[in-house]
PDB file of N, CA and C in Angstrom:
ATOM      1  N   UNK A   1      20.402 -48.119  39.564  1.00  0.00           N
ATOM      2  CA  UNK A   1      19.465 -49.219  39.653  1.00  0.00           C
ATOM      3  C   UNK A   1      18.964 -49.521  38.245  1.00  0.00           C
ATOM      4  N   UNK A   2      18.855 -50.783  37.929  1.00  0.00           N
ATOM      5  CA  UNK A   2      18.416 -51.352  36.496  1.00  0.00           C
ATOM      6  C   UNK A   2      16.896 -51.115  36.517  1.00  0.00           C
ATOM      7  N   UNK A   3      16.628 -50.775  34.875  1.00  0.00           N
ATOM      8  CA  UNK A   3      15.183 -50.556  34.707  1.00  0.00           C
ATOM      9  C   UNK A   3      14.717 -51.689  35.338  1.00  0.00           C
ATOM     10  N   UNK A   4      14.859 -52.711  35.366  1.00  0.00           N
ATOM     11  CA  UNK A   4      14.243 -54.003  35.370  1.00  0.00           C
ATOM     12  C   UNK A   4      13.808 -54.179  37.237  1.00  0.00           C
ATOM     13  N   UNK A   5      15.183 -53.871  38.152  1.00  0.00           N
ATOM     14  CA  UNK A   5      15.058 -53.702  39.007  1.00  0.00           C
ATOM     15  C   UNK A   5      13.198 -52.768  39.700  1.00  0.00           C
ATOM     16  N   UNK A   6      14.231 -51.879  39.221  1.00  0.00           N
ATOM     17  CA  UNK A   6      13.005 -50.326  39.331  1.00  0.00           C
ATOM     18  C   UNK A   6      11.843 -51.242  39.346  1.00  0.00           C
ATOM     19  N   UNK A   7      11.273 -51.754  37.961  1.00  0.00           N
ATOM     20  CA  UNK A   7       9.964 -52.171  38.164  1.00  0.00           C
ATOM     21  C   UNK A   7       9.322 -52.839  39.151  1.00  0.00           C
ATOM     22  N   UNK A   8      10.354 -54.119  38.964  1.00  0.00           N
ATOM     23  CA  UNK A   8       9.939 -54.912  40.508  1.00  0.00           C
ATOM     24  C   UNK A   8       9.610 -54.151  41.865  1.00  0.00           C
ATOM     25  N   UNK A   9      10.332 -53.743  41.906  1.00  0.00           N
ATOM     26  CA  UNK A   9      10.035 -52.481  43.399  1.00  0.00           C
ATOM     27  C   UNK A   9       8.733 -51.726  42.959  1.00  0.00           C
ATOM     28  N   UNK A  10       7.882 -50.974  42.066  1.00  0.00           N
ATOM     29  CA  UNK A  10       7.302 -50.584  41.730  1.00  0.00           C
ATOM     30  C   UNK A  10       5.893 -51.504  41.616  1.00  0.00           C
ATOM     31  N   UNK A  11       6.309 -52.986  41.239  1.00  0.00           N
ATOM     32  CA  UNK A  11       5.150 -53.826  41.637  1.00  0.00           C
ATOM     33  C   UNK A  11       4.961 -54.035  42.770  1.00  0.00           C
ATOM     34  N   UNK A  12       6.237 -54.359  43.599  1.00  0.00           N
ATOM     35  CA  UNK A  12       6.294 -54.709  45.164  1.00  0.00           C
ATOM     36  C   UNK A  12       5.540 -53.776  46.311  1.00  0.00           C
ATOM     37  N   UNK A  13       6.347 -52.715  46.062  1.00  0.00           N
ATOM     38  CA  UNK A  13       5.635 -51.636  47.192  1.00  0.00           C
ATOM     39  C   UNK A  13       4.035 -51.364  47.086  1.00  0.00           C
ATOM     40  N   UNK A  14       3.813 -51.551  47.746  1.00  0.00           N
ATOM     41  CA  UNK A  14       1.763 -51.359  47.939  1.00  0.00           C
ATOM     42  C   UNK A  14       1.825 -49.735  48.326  1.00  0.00           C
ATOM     43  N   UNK A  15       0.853 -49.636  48.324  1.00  0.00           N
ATOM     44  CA  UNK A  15      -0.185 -48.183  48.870  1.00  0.00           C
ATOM     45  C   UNK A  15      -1.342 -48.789  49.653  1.00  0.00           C
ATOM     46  N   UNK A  16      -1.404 -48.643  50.907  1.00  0.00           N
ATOM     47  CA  UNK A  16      -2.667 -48.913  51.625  1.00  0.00           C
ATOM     48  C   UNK A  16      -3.593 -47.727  51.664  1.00  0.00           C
ATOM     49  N   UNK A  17      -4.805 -47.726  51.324  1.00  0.00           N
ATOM     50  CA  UNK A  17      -6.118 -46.929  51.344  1.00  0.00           C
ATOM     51  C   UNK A  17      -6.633 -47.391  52.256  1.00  0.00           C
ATOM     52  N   UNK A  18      -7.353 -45.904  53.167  1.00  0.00           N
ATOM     53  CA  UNK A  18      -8.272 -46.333  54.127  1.00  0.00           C
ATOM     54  C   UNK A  18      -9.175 -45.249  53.734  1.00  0.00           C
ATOM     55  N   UNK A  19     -10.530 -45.423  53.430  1.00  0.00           N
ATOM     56  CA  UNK A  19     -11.417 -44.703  53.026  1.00  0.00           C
ATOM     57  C   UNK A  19     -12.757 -45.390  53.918  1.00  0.00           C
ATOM     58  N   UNK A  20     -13.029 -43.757  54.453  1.00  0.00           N
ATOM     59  CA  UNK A  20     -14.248 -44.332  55.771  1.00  0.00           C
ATOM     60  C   UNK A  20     -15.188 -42.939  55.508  1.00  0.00           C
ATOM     61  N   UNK A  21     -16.723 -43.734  55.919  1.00  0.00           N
ATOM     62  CA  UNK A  21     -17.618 -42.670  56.361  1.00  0.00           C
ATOM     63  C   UNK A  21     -18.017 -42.926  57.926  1.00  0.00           C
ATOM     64  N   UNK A  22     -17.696 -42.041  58.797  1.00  0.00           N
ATOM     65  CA  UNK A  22     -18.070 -42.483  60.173  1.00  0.00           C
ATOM     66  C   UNK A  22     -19.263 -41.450  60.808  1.00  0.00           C
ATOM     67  N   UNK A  23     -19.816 -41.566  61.550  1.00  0.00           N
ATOM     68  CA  UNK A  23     -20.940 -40.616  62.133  1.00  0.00           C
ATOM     69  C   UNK A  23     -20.189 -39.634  63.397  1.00  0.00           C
ATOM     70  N   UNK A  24     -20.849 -38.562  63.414  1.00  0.00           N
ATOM     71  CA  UNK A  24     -20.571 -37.844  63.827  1.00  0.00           C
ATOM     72  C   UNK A  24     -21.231 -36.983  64.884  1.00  0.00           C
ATOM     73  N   UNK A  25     -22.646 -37.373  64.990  1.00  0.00           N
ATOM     74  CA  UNK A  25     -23.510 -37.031  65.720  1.00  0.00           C
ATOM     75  C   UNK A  25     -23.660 -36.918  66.910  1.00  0.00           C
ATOM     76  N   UNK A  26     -22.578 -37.593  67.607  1.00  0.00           N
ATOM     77  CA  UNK A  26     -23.119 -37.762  69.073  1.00  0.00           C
ATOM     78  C   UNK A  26     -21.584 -37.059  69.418  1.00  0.00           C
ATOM     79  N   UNK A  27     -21.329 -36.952  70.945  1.00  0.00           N
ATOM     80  CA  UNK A  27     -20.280 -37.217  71.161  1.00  0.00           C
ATOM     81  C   UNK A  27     -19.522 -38.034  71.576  1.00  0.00           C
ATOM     82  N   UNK A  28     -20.058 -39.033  71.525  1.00  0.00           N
ATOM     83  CA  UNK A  28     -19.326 -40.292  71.407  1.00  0.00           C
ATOM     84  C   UNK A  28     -18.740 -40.672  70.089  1.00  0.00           C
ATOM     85  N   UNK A  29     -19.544 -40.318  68.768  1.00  0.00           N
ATOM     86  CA  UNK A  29     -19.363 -40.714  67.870  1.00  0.00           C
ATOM     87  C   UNK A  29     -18.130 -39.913  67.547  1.00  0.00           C
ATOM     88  N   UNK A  30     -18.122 -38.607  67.529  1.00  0.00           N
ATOM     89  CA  UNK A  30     -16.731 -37.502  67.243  1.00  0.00           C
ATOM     90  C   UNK A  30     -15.579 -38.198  68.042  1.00  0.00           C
ATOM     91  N   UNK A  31     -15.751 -38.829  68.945  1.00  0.00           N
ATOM     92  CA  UNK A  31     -14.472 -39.159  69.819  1.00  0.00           C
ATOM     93  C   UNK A  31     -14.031 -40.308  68.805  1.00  0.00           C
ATOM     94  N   UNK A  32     -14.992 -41.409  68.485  1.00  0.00           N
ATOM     95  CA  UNK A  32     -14.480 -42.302  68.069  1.00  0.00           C
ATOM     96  C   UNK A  32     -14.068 -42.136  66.608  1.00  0.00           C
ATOM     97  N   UNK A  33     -14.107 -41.071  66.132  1.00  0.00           N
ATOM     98  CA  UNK A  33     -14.289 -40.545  64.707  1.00  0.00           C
ATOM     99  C   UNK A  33     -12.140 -40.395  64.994  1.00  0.00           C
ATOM    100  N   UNK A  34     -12.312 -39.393  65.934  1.00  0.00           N
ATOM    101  CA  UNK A  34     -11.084 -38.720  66.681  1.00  0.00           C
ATOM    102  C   UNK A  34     -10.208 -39.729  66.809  1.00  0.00           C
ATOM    103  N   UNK A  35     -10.689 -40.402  67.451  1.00  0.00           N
ATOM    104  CA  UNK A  35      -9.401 -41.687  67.849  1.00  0.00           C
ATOM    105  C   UNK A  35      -9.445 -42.809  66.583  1.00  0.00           C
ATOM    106  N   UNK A  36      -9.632 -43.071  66.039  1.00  0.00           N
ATOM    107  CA  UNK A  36      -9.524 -43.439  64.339  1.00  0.00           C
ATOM    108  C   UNK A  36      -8.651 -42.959  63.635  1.00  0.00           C
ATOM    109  N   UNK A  37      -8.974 -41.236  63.529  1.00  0.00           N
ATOM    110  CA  UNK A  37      -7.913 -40.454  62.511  1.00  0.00           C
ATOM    111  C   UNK A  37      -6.370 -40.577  63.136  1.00  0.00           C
ATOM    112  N   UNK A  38      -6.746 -40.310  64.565  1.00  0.00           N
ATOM    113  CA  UNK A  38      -5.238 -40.464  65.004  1.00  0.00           C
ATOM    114  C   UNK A  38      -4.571 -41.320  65.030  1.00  0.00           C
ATOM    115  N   UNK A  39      -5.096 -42.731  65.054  1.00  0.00           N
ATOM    116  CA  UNK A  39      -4.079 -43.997  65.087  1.00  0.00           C
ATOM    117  C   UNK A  39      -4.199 -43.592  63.557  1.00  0.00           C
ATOM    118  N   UNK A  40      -4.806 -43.757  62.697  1.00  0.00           N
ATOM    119  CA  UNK A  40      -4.153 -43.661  61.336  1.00  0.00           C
ATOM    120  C   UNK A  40      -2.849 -42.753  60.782  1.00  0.00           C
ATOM    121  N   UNK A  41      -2.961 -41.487  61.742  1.00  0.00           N
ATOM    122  CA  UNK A  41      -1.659 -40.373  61.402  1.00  0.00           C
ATOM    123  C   UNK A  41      -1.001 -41.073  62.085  1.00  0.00           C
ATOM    124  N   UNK A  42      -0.555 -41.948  63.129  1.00  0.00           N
ATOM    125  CA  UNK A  42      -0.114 -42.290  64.077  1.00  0.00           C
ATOM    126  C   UNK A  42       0.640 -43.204  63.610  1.00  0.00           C
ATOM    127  N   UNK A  43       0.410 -44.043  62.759  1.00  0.00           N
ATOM    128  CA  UNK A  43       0.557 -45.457  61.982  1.00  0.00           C
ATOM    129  C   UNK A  43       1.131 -44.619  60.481  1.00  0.00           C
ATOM    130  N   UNK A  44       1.048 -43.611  60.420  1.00  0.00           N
ATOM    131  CA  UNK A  44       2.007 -43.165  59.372  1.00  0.00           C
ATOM    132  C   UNK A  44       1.481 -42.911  57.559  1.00  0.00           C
ATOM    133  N   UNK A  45      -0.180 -42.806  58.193  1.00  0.00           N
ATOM    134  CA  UNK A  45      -1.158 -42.786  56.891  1.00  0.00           C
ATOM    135  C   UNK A  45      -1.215 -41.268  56.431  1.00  0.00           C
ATOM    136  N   UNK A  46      -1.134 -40.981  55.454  1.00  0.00           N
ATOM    137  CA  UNK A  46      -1.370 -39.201  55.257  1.00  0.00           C
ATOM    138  C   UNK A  46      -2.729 -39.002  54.685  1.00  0.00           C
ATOM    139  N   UNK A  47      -3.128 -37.810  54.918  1.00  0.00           N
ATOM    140  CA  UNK A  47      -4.546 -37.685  54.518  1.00  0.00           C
ATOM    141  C   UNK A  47      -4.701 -36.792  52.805  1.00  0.00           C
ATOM    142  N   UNK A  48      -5.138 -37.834  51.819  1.00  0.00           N
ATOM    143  CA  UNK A  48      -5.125 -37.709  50.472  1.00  0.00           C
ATOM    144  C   UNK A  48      -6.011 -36.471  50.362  1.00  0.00           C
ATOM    145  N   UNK A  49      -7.573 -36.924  51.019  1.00  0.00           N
ATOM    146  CA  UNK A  49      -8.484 -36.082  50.819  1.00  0.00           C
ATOM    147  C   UNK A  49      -9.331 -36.519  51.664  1.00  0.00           C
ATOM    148  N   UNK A  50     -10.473 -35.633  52.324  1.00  0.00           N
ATOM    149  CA  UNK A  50     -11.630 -35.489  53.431  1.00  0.00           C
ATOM    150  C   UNK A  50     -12.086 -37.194  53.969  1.00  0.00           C
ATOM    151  N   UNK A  51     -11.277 -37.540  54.609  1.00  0.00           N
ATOM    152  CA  UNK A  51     -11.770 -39.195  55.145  1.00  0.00           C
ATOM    153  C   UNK A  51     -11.075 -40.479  53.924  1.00  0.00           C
ATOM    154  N   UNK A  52      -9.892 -40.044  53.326  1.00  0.00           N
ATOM    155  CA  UNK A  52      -9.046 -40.869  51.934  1.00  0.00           C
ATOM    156  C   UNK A  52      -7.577 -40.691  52.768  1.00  0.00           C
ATOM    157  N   UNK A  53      -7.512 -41.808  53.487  1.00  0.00           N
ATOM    158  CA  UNK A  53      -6.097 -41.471  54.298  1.00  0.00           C
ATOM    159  C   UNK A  53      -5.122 -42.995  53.445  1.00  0.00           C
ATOM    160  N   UNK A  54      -3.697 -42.963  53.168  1.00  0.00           N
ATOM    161  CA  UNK A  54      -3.100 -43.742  52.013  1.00  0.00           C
ATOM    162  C   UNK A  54      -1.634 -43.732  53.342  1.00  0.00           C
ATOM    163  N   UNK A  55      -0.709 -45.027  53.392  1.00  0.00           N
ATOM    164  CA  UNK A  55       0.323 -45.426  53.479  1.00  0.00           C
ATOM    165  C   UNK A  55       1.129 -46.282  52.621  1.00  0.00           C
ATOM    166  N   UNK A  56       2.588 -45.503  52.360  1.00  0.00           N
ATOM    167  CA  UNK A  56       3.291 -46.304  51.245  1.00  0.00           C
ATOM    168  C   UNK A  56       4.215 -47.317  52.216  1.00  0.00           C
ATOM    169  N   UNK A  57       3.653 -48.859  51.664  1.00  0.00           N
ATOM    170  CA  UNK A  57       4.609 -49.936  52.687  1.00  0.00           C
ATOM    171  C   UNK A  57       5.372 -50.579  51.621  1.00  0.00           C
ATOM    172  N   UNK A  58       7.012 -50.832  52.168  1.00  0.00           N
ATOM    173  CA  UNK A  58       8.059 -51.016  50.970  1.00  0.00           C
ATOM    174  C   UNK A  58       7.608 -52.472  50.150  1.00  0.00           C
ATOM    175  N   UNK A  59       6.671 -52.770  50.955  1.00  0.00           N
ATOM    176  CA  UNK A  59       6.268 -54.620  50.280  1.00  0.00           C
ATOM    177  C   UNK A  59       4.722 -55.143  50.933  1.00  0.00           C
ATOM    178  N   UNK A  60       4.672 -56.136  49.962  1.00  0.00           N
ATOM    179  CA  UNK A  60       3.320 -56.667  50.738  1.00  0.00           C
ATOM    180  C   UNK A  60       3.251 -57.319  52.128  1.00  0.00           C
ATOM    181  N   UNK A  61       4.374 -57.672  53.072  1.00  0.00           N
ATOM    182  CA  UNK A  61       4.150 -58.041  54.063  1.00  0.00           C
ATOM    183  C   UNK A  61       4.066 -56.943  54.962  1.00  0.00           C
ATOM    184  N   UNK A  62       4.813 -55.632  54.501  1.00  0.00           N
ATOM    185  CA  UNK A  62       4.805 -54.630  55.804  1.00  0.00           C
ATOM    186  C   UNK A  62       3.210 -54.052  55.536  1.00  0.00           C
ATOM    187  N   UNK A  63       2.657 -53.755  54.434  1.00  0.00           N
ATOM    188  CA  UNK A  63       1.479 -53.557  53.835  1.00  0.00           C
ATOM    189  C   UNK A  63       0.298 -54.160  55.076  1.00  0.00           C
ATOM    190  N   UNK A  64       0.603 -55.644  55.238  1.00  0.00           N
ATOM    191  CA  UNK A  64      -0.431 -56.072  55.610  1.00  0.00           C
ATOM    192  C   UNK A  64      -0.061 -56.293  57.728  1.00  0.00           C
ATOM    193  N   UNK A  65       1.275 -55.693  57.930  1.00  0.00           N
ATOM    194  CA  UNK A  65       1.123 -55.391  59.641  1.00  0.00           C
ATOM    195  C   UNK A  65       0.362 -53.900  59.440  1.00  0.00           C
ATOM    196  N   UNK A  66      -0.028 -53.371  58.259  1.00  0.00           N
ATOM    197  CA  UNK A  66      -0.656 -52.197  58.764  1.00  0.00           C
ATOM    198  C   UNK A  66      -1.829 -52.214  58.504  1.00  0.00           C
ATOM    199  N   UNK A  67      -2.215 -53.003  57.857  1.00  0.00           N
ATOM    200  CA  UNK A  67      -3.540 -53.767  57.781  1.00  0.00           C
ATOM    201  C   UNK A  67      -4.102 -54.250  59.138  1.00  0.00           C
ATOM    202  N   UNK A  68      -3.632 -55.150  59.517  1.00  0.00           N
ATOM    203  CA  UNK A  68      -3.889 -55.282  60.688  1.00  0.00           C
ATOM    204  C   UNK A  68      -3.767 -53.982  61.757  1.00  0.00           C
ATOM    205  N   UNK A  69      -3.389 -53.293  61.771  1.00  0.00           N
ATOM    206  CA  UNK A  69      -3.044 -52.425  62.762  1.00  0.00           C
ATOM    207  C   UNK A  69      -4.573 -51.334  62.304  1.00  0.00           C
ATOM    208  N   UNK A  70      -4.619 -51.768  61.467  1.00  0.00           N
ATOM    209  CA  UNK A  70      -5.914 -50.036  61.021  1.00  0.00           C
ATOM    210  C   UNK A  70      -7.956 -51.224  61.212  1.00  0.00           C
ATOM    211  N   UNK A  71      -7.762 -52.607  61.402  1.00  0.00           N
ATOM    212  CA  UNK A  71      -8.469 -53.633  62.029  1.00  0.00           C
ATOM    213  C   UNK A  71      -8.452 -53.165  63.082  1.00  0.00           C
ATOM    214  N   UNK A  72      -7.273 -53.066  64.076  1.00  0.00           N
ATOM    215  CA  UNK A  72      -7.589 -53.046  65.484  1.00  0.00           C
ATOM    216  C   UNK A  72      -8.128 -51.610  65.764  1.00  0.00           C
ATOM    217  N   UNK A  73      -8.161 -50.634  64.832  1.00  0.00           N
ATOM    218  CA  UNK A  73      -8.647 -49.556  65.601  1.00  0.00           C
ATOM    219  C   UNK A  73      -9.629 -48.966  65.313  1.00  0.00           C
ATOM    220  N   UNK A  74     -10.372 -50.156  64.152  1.00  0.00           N
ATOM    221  CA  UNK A  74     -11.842 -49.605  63.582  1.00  0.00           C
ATOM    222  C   UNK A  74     -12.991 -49.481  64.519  1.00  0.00           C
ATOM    223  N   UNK A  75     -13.766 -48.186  64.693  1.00  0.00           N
ATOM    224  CA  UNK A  75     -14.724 -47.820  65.367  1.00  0.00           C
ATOM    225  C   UNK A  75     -15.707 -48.587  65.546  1.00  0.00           C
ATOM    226  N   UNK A  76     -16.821 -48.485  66.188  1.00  0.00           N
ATOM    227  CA  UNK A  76     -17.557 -49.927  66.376  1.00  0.00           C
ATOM    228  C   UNK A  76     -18.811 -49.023  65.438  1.00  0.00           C
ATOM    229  N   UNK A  77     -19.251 -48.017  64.547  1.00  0.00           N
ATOM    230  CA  UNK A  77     -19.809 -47.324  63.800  1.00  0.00           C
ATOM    231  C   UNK A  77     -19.218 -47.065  62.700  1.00  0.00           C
ATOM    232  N   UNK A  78     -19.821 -46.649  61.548  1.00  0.00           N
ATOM    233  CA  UNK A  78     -19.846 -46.508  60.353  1.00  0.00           C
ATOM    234  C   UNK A  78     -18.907 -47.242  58.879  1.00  0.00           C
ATOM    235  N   UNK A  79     -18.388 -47.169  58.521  1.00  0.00           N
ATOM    236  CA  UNK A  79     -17.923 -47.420  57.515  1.00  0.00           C
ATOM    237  C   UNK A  79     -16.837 -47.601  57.152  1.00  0.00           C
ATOM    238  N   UNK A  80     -15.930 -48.349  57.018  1.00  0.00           N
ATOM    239  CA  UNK A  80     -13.950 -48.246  56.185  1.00  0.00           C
ATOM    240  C   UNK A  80     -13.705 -49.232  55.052  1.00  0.00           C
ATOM    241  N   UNK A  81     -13.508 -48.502  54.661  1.00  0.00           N
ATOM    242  CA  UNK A  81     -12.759 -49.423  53.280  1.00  0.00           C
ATOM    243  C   UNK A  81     -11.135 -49.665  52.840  1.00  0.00           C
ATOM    244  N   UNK A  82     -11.122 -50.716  52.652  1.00  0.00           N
ATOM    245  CA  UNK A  82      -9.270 -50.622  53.392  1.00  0.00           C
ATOM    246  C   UNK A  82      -8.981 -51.053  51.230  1.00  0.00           C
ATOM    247  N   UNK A  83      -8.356 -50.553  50.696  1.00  0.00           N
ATOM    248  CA  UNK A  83      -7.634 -51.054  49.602  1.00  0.00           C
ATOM    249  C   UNK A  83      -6.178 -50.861  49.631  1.00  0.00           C
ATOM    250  N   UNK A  84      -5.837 -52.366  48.914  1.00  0.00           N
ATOM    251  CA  UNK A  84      -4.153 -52.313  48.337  1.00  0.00           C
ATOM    252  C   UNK A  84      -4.196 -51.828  47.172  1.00  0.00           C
ATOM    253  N   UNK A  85      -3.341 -50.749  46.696  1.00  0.00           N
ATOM    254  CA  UNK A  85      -2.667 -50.566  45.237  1.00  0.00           C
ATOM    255  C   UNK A  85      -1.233 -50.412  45.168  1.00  0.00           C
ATOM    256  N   UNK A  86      -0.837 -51.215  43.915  1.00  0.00           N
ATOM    257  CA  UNK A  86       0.779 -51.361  43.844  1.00  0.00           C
ATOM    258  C   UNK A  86       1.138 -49.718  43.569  1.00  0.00           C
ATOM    259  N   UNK A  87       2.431 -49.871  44.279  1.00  0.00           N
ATOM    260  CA  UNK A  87       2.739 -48.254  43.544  1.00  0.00           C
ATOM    261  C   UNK A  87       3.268 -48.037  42.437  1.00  0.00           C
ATOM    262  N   UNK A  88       2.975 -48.990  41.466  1.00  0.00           N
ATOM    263  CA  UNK A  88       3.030 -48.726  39.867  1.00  0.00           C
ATOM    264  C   UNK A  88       1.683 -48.199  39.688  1.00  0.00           C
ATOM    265  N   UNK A  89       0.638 -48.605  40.157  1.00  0.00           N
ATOM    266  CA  UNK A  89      -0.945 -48.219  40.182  1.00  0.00           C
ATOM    267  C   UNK A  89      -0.766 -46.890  40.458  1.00  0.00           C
ATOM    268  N   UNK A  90      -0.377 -46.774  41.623  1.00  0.00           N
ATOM    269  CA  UNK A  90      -0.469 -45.443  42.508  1.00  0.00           C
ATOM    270  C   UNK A  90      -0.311 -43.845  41.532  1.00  0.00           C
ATOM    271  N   UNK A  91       0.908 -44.642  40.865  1.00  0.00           N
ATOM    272  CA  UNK A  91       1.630 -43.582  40.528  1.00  0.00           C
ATOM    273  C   UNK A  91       0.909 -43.164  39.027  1.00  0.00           C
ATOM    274  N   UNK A  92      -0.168 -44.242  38.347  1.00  0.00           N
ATOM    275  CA  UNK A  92      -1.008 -43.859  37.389  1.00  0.00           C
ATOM    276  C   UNK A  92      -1.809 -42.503  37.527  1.00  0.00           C
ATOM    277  N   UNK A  93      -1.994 -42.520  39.112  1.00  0.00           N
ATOM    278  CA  UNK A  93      -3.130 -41.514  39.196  1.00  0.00           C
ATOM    279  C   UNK A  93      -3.135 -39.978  39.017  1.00  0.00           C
ATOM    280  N   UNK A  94      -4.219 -39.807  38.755  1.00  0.00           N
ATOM    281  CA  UNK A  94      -4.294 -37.983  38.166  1.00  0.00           C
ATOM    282  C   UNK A  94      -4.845 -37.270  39.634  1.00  0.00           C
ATOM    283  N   UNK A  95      -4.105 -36.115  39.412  1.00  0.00           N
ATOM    284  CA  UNK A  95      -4.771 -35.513  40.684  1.00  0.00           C
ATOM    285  C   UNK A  95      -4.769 -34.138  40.202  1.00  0.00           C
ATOM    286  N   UNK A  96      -5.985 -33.461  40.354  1.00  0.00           N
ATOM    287  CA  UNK A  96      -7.021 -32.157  39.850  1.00  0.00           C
ATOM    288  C   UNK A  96      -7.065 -31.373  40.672  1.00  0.00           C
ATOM    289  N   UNK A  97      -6.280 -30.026  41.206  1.00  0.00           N
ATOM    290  CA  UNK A  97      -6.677 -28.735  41.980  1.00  0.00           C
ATOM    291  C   UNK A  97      -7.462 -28.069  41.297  1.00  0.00           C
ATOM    292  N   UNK A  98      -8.984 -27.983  40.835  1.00  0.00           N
ATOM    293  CA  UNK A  98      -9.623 -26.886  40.295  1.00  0.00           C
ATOM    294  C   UNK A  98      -9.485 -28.054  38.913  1.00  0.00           C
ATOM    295  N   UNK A  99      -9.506 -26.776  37.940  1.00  0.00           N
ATOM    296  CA  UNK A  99      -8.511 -28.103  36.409  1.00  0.00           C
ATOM    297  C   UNK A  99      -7.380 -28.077  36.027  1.00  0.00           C
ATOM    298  N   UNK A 100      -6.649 -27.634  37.398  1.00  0.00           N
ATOM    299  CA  UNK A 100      -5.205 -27.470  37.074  1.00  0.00           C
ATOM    300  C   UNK A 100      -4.511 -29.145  37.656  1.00  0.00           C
ATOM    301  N   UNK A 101      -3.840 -29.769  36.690  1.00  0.00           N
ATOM    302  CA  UNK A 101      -3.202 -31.104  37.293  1.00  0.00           C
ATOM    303  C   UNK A 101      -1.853 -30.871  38.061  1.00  0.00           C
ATOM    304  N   UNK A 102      -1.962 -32.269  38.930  1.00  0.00           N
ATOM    305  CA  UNK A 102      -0.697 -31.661  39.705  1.00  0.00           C
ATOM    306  C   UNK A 102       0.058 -33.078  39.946  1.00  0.00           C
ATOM    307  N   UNK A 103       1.271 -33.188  40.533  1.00  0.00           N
ATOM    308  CA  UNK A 103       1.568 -34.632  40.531  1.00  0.00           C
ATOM    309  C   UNK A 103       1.158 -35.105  41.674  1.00  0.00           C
ATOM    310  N   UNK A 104       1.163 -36.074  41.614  1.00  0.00           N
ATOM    311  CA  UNK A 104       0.795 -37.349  42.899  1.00  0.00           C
ATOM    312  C   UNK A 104       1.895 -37.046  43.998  1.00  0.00           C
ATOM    313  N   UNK A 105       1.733 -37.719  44.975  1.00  0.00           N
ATOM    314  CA  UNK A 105       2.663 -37.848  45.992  1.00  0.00           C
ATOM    315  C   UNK A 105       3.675 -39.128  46.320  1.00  0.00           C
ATOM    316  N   UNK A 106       4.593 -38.450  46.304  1.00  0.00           N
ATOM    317  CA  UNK A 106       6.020 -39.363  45.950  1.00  0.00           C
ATOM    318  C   UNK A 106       6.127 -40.332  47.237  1.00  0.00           C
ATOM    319  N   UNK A 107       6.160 -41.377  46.466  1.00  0.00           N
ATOM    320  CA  UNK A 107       6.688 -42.623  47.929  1.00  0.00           C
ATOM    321  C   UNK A 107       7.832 -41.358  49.147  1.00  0.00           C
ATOM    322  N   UNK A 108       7.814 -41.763  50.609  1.00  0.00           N
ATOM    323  CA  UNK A 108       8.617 -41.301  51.234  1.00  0.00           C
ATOM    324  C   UNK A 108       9.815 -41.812  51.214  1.00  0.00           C
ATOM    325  N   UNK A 109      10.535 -41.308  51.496  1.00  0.00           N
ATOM    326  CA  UNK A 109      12.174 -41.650  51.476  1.00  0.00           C
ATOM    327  C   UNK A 109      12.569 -42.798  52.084  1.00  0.00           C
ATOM    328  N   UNK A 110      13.772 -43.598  51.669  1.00  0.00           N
ATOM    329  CA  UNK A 110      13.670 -44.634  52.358  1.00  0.00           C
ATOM    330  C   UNK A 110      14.325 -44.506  53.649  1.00  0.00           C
ATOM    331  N   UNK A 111      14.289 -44.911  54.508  1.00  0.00           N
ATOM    332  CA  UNK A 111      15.354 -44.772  56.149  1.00  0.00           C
ATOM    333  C   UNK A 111      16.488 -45.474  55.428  1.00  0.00           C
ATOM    334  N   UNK A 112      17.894 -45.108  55.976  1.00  0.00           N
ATOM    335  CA  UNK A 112      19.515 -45.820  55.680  1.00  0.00           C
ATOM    336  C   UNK A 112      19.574 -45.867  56.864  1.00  0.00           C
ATOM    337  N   UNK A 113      20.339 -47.275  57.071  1.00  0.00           N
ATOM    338  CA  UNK A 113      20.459 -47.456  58.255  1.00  0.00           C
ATOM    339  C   UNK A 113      21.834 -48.027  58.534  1.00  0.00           C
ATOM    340  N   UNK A 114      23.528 -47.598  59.169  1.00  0.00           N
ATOM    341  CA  UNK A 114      24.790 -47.746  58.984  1.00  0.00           C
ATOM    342  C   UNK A 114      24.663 -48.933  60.400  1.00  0.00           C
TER     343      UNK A 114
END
């Protein structure tokens, strides 16, 4: 694949962020806390860090059916924050165990399909 190529794909592919504070207090609230996280694992989001859940979509249109899809299952309580970053962005980022650096997490593989 040509450098030139590479990039384009690298602008193209998004990273969807879903970053939420939800309540937890009741048990109603844990359920709906519950059924949140799971359509998000469900929908194919991995969990970055404590309530920072991220999906890599190959372009901005698949980006935004999962956009919509993480709309339909927002709790009727607390908080989400939905961001796009290109995965040229993505792949800027530093990530800190302790002060030891470590690399980011690699787009998933693509499906081939014969």
């Amino acid at each position: 694949m040509s450098s030139r190529r590479r990039e384009l794909s690298e602008y193209s592919a998004m990273w969807l962020f879903a970053m939420f504070d939800l309540p937890v207090d009741t048990r109603k609230a844990r359920r709906d806390y519950t059924r949140f996280r799971k359509a998000l694992l469900a929908d194919g989001f991995s969990m970055l860090q404590f309530s920072v859940y991220a999906r890599y979509c190959p372009g901005e249109e698949a980006s935004r059916v999962h956009y919509r899809r993480v709309r339909i299952a927002l709790p009727p309580d607390g908080q989400v924050r939905l961001l796009f970053v290109t995965d040229r962005q993505f792949g800027k980022m530093e990530v800190y165990h302790g002060k030891n650096r470590k690399p980011v997490e690699p787009p998933p593989p693509q499906m081939m399909l014969f």
